[in-house]
Protein backbone atom coordinates (compact mmCIF):
# COMPACT_ATOMS: atom_id res chain seq x y z
CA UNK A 1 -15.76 41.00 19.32
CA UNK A 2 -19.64 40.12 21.34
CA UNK A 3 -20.38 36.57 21.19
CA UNK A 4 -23.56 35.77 19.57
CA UNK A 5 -26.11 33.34 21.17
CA UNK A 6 -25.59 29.60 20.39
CA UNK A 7 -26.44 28.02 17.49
CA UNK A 8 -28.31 24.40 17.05
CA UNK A 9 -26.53 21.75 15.17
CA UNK A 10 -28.46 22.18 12.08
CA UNK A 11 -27.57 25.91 11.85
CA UNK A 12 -23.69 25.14 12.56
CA UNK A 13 -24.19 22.43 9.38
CA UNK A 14 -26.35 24.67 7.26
CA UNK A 15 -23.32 27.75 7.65
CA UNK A 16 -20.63 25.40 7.23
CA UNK A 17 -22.23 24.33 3.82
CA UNK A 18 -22.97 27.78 2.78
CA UNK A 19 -19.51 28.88 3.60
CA UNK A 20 -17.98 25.62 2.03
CA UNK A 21 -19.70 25.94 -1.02
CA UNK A 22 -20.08 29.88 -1.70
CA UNK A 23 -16.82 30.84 0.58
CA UNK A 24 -19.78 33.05 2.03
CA UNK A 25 -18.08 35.61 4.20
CA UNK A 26 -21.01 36.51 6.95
CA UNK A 27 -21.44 32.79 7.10
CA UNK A 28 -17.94 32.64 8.39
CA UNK A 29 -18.19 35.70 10.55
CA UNK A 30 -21.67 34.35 12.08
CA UNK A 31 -19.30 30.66 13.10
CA UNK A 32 -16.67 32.48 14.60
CA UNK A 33 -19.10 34.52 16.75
CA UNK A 34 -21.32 32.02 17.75
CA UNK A 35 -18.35 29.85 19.17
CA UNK A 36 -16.43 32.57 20.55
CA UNK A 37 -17.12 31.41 23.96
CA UNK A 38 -15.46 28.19 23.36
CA UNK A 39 -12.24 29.78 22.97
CA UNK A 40 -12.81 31.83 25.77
CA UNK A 41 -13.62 29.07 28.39
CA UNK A 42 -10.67 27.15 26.78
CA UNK A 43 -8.83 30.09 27.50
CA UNK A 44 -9.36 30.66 31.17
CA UNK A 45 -7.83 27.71 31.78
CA UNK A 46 -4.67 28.79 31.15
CA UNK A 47 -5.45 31.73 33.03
CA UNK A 48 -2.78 31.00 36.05
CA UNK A 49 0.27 30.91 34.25
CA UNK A 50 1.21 34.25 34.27
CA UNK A 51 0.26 35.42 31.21
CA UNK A 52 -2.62 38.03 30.66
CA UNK A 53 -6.02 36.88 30.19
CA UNK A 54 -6.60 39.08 27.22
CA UNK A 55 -3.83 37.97 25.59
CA UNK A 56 -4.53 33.98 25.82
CA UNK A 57 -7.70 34.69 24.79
CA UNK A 58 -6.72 36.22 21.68
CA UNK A 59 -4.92 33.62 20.85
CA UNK A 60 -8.04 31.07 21.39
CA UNK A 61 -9.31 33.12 18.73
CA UNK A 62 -6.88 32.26 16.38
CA UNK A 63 -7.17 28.94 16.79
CA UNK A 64 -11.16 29.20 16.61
CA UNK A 65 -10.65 31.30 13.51
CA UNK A 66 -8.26 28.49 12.27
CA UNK A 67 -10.55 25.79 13.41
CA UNK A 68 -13.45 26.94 11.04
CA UNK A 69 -11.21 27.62 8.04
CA UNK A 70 -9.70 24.36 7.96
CA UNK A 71 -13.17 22.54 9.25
CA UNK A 72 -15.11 19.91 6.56
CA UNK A 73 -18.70 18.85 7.60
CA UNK A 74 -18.19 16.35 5.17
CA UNK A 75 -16.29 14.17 7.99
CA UNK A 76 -19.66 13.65 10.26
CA UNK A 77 -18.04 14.94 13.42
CA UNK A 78 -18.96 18.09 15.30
CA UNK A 79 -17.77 21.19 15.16
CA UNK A 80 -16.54 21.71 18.89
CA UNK A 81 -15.35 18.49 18.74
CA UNK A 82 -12.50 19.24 15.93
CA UNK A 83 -11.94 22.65 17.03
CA UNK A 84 -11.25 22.02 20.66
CA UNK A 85 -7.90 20.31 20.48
CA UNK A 86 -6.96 22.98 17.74
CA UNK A 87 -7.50 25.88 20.00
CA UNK A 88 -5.64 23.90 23.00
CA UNK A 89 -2.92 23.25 20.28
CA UNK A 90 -2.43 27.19 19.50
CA UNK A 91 -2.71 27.87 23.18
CA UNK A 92 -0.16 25.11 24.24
CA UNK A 93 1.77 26.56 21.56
CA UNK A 94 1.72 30.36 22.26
CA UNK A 95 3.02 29.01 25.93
CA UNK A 96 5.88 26.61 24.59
CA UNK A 97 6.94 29.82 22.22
CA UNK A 98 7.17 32.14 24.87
CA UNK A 99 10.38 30.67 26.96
CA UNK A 100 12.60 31.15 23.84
CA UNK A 101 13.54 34.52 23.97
CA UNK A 102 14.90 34.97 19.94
CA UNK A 103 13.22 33.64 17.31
CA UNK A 104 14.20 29.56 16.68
CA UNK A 105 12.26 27.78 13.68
CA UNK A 106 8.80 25.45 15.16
CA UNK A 107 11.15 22.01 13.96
CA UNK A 108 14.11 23.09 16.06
CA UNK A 109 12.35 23.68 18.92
CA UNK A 110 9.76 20.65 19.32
CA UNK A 111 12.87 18.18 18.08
CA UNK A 112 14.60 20.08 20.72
CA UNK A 113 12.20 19.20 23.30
CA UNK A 114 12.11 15.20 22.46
CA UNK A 115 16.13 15.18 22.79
CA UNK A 116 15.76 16.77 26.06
CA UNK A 117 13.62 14.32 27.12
CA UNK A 118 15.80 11.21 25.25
CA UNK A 119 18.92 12.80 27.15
CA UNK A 120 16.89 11.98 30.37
CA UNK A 121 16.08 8.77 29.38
CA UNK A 122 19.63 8.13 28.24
CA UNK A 123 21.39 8.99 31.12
CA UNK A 124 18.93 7.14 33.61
CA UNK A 125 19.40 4.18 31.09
CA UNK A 126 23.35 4.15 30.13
CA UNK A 127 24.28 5.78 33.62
CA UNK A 128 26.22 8.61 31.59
CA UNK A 129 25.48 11.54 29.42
CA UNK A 130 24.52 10.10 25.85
CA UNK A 131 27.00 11.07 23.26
CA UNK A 132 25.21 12.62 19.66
CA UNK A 133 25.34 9.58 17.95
CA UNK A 134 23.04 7.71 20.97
CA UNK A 135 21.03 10.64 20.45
CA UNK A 136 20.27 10.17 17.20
CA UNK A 137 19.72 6.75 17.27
CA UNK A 138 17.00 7.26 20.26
CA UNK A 139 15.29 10.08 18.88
CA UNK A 140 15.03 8.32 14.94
CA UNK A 141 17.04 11.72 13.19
CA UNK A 142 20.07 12.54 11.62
CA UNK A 143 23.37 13.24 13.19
CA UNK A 144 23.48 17.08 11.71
CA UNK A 145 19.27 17.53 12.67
CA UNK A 146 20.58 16.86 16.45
CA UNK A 147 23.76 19.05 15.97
CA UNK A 148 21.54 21.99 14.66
CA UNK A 149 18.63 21.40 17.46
CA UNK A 150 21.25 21.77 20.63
CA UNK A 151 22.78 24.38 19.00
CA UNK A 152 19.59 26.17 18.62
CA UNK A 153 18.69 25.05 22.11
CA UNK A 154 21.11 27.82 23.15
CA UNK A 155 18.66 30.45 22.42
CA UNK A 156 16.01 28.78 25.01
CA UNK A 157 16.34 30.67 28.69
CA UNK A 158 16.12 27.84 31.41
CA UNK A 159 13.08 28.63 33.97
CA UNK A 160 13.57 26.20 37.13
CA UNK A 161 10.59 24.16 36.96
CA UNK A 162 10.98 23.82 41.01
CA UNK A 163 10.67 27.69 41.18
CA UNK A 164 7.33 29.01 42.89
CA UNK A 165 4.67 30.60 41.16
CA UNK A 166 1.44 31.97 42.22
CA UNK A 167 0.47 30.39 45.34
CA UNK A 168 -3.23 28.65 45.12
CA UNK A 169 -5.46 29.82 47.58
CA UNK A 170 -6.72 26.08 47.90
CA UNK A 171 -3.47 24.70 48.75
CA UNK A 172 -0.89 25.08 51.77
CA UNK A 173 2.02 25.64 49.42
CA UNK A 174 2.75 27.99 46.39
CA UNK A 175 2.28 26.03 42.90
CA UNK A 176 5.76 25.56 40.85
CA UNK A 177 5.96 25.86 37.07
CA UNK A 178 5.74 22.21 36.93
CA UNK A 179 2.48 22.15 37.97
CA UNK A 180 1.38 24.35 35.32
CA UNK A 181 2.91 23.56 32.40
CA UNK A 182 1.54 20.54 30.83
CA UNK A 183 2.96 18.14 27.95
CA UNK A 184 2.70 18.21 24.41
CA UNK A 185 0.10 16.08 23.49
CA UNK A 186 1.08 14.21 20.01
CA UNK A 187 -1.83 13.19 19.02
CA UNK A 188 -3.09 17.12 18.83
CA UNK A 189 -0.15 17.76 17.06
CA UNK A 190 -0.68 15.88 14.42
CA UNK A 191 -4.17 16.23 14.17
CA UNK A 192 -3.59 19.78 13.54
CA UNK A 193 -0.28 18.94 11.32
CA UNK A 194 -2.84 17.06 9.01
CA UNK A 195 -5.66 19.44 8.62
CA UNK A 196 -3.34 22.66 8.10
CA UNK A 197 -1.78 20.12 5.18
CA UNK A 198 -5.03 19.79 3.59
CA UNK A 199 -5.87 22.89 3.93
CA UNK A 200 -2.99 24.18 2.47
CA UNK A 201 -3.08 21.18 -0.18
CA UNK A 202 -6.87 22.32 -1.29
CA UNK A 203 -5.73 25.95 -2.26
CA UNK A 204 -3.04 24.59 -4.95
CA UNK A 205 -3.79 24.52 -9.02
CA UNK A 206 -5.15 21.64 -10.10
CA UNK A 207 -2.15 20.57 -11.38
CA UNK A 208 0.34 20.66 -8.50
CA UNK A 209 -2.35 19.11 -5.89
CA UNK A 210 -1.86 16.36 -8.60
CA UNK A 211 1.67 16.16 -8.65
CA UNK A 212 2.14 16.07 -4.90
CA UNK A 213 -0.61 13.13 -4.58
CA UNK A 214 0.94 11.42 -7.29
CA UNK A 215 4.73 12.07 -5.56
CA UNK A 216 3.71 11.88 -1.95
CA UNK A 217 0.68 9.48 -1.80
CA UNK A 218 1.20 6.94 -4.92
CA UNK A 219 4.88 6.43 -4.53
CA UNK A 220 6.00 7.40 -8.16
CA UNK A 221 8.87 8.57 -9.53
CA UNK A 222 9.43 11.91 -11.15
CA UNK A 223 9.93 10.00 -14.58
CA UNK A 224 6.29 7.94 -14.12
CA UNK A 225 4.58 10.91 -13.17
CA UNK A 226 6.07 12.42 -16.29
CA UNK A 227 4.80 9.79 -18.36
CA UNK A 228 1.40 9.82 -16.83
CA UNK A 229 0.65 13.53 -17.62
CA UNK A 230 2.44 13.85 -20.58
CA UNK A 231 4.91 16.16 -19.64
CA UNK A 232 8.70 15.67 -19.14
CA UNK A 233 10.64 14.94 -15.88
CA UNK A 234 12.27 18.58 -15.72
CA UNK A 235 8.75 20.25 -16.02
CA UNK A 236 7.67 17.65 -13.15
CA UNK A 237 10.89 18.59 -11.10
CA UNK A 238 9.69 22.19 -11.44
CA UNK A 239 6.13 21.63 -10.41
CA UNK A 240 6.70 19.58 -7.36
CA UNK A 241 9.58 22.53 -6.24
CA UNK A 242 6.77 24.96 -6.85
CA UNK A 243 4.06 23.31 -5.23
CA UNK A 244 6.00 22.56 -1.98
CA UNK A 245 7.03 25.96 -1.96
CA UNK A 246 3.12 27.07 -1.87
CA UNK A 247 2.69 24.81 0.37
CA UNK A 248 5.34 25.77 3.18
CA UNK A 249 4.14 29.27 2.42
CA UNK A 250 0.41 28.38 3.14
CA UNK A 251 1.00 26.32 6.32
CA UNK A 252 3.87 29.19 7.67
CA UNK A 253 6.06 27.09 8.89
């Protein structure tokens, strides 16, 4: 897919309202273009760790294409502003999925990452392995959640991070995979956490966006927001299962 020559800030505003307001398709085909070199220079940074070029840079895509879905003009912040840290989020993420061979659900593996890390800290700290119930307590989760994520842990192949890579022309001695691989940055995370939520919460009926805000934001009970839209607490129960249900499906996670 060519890129297509930049556009000025009042174009990227005027497409964004046309596409916000009209759900104008060659509005949204003309954003992804014009910032497809974005993702690509995003992409060729990752171009060293082994992976092909091609293949990182389709995923930049994706997280461009995701990056003007989920984008509102409304907030007063530029484009390439929001949508660099989600395209370094989908990158960052395409690289973290790739060292688990089978197929482990997103939670599992990122909870599995911050016990490896609080099993570090532990045993620098306590001068011993942890046991699960430290574990729990340092990473803030339940007992069974830490069972389940070193169980699923098991699926993950170990890669020495010691072990040499390509060697950099710039440098006497061969880069290791620790030199590569960076961290998971939170605050990216959940950046990109938030805006697939309200992206996912702006596509529900009317009805159920009103039922989660009610649930999730307000604070009240089933039985309140019964009595507040005139409907009874089993029809209330219902909604809220059905909305969350859209909602997992629309995020896919």
């Amino acid at each position: 897919m060519p890129a297509r020559r930049l556009l000025s800030k009042t174009e990227t505003r005027e497409l964004f309202h046309r596409l916000r307001e009209t759900q104008d398709t060659s509005a949204r085909e003309a954003l992804i273009l014009a910032h497809q070199r974005l993702a690509i220079y995003l992409a060729r940074k990752f171009g060293d760790r082994g992976e092909p070029l091609d293949d990182i840079a389709q995923v930049a895509r994706i997280g461009l294409i995701k990056a003007v879905d989920r984008y509102d003009p409304a907030r007063g912040i530029e484009f390439t502003t929001y949508a660099t840290p989600t395209i370094l989020g989908e990158i960052k993420r395409y690289f973290r999925d790739k060292l688990w061979p089978l197929h482990v659900p997103r939670r599992l593996r990122e909870l599995n990452y911050v016990l490896m890390r609080s099993v570090e800290e532990l045993s620098q700290r306590l001068g011993r392995s942890p046991t699960i119930t430290e574990l729990a307590e340092e990473a803030g989760v339940p007992f069974d959640a830490v069972i389940e994520a070193l169980e699923a842990g098991k699926a993950y192949s170990p890669i020495s991070f010691d072990g040499e890579g390509a060697e950099d022309s710039e440098q006497e001695r061969a880069t290791s995979l620790a030199d590569t691989v960076g961290e998971i940055d939170a605050t990216i995370v959940q950046w990109e956490d938030r805006d697939a939520l309200e992206y996912a919460l702006r596509r529900l009926p009317d009805r159920m966006r009103e039922v989660i805000r009610l649930r999730f934001y307000t604070h009240l009970s089933q039985a309140e927001i019964g009595r507040r839209l005139g409907i009874s607490q089993m029809h209330v129960s219902r909604k809220l299962r059905e909305a969350l249900g859209r909602l997992r499906a629309l995020i896919g996670s």
